[in-house]
Protein backbone atom coordinates (compact mmCIF):
# COMPACT_ATOMS: atom_id res chain seq x y z
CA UNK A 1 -117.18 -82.67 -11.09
CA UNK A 2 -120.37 -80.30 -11.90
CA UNK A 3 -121.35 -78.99 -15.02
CA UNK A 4 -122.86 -75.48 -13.77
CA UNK A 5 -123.42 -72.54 -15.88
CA UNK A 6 -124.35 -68.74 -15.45
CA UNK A 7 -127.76 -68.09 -16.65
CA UNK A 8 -127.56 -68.59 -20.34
CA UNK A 9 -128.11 -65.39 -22.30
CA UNK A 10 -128.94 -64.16 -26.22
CA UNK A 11 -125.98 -62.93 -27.69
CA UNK A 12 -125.63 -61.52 -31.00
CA UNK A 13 -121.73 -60.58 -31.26
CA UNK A 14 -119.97 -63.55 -29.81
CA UNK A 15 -120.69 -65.93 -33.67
CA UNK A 16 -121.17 -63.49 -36.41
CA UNK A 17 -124.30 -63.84 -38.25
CA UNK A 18 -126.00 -65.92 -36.02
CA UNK A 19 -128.29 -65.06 -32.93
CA UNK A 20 -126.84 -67.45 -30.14
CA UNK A 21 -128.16 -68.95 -27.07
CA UNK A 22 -124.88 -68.36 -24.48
CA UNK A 23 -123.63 -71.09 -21.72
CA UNK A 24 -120.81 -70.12 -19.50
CA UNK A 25 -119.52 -73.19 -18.22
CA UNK A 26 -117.68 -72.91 -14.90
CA UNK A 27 -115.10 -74.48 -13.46
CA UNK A 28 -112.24 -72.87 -16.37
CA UNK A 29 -108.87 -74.22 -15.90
CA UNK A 30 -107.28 -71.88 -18.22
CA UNK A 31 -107.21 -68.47 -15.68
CA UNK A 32 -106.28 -65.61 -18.02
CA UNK A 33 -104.51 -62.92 -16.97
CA UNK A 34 -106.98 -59.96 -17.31
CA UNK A 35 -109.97 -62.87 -17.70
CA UNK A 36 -112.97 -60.39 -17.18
CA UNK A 37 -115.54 -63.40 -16.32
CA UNK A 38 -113.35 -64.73 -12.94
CA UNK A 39 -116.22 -66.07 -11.22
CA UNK A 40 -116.03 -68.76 -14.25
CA UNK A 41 -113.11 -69.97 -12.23
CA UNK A 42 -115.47 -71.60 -9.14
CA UNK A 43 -116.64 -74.91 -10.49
CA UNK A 44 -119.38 -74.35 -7.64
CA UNK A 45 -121.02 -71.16 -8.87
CA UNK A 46 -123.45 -70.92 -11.16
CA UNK A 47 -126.59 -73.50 -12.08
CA UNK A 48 -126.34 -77.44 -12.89
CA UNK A 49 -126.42 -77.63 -16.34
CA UNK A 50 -128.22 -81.06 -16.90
CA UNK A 51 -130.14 -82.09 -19.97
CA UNK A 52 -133.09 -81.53 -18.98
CA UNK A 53 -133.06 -78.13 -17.50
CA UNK A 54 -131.04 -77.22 -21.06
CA UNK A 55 -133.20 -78.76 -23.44
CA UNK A 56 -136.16 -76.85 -21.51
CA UNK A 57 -133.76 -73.60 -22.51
CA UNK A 58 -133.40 -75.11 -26.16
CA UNK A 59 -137.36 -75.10 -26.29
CA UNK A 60 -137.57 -71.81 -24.76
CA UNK A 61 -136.00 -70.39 -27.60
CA UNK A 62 -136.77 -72.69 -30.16
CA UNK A 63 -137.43 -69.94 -33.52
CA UNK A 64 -135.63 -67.69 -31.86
CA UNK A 65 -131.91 -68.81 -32.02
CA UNK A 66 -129.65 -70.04 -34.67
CA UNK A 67 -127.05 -71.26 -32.31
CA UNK A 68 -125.94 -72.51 -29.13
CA UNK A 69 -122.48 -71.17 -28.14
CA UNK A 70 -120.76 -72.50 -25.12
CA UNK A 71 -118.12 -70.49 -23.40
CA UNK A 72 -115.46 -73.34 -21.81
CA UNK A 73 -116.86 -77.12 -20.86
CA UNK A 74 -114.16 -78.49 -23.36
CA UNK A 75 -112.41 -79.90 -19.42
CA UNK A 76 -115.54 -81.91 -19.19
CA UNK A 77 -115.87 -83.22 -22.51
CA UNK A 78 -118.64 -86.06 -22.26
CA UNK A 79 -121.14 -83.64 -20.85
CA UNK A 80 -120.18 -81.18 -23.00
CA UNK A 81 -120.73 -83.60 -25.89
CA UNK A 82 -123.85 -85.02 -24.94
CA UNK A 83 -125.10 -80.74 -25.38
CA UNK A 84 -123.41 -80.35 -28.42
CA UNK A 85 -125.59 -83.33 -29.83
CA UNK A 86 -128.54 -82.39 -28.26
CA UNK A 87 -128.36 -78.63 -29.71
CA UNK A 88 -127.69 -80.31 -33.12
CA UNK A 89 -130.69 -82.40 -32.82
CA UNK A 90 -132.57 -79.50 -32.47
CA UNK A 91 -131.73 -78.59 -35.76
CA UNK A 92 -128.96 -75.35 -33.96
CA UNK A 93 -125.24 -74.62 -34.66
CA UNK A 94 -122.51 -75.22 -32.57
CA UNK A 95 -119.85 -73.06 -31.08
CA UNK A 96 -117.18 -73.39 -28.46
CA UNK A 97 -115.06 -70.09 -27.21
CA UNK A 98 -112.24 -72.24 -25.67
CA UNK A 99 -108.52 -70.31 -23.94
CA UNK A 100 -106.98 -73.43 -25.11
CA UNK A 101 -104.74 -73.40 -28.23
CA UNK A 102 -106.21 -77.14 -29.62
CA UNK A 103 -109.32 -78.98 -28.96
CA UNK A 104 -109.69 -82.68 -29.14
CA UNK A 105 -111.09 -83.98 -32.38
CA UNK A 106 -114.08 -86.15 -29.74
CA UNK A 107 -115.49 -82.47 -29.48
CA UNK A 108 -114.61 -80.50 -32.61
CA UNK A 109 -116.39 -82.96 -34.56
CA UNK A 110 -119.51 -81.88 -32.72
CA UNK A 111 -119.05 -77.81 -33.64
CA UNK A 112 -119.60 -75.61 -36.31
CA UNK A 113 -117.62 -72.50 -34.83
CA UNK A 114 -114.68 -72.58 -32.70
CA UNK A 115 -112.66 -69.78 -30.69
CA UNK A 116 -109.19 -70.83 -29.47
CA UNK A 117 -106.74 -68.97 -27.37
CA UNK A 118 -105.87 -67.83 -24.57
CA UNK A 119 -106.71 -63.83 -23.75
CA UNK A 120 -103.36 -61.74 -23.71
CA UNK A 121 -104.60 -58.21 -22.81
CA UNK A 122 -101.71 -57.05 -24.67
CA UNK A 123 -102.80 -58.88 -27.87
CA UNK A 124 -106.34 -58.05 -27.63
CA UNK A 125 -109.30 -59.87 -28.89
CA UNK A 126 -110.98 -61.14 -32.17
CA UNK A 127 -111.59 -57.77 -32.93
CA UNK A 128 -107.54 -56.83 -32.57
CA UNK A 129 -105.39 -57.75 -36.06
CA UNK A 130 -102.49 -58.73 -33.50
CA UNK A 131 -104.33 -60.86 -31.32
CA UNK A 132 -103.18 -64.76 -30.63
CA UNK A 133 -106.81 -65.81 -30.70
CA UNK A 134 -108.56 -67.65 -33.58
CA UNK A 135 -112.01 -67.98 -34.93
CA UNK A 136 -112.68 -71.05 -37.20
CA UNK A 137 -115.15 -72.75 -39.27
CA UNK A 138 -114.66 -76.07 -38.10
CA UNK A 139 -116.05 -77.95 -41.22
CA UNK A 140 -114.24 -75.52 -43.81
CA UNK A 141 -110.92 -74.67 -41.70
CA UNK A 142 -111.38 -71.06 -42.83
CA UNK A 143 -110.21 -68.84 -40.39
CA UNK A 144 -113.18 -66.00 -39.56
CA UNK A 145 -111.13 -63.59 -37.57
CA UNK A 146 -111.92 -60.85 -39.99
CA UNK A 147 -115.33 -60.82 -39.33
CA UNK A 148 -114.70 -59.21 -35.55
CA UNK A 149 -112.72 -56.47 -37.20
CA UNK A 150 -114.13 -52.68 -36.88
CA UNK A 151 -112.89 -52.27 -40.31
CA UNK A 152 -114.89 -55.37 -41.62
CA UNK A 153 -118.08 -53.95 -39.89
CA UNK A 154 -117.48 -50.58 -40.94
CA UNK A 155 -117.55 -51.84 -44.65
CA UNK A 156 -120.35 -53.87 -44.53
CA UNK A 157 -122.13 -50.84 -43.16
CA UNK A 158 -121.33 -48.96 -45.96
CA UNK A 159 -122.55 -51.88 -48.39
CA UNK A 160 -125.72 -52.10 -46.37
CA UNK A 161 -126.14 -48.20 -46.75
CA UNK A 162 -124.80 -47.96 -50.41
CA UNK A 163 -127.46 -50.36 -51.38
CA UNK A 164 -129.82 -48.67 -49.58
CA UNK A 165 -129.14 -45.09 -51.27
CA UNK A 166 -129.05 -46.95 -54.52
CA UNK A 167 -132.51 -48.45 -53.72
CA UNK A 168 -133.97 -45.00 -52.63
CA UNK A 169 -132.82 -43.21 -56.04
């Protein structure tokens, strides 16, 4: 089976706090009803994701990024493995958005961050208080859900702008 990717891209929303270097690993299993990324679902498309083209991304953005985040790979878990090591070697954290409900321990013990779930459009995302989806700390167990919330940004905008004022005066 291949381990191909779309062209990895910066994201800054998808693990709060951090700015992350995305993989989106085809060949998803899961097929989510409302999935907005289908062409995940064609093992075929995308790039081969081998070590050495990914550790040449690693350097690219060696500095730069605080994270590596991989969206689905957890059906190949060996290759996904031998990333999550190599992005820890480089000194990076380690996330996995996943549809399932539980990941085996083999990979979990290789992440920081973990997203679980399945998308139901009708329970939204992170960002949605009803939603079935979870975001974790794997090495504390806390859940981080509330850090997707509107209401969560919208008060840590006002802290960030209260302190501001405060600094100003």
């Amino acid at each position: 089976m291949k381990f191909n990717c779309l062209i990895p891209s910066i994201v800054f929303q998808e693990v709060p706090d951090e700015i992350s270097l995305c993989f989106s690993i085809t060949g998803c299993k899961v097929g989510c009803k409302g999935c907005h990324s289908t062409e995940l679902w064609n093992e075929n498309y995308g790039i081969s994701l081998t070590n050495k083209n990914y550790i040449n991304w690693l350097n690219k953005y060696k500095g730069l990024i605080s994270c590596v985040v991989f969206f689905g790979g957890e059906w190949q878990p060996n290759k996904l493995i031998e990333k999550l090591i190599i992005a820890k070697n480089f000194g990076l954290k380690t996330c996995l958005y996943s549809g399932e409900k539980y990941i085996d321990i083999s990979i979990s013990q290789h992440l920081n961050l973990l997203k679980t779930g399945a998308w139901q459009q009708e329970l939204g995302g992170l960002e949605s208080t009803t939603t079935n989806q979870v975001f974790r700390n794997v090495n504390t167990g806390e859940k981080l859900n509330h850090l997707f919330t509107h209401k969560n940004n919208n008060l840590e905008y006002e802290k960030i702008t209260q302190g501001a004022s405060n600094v100003a005066a």
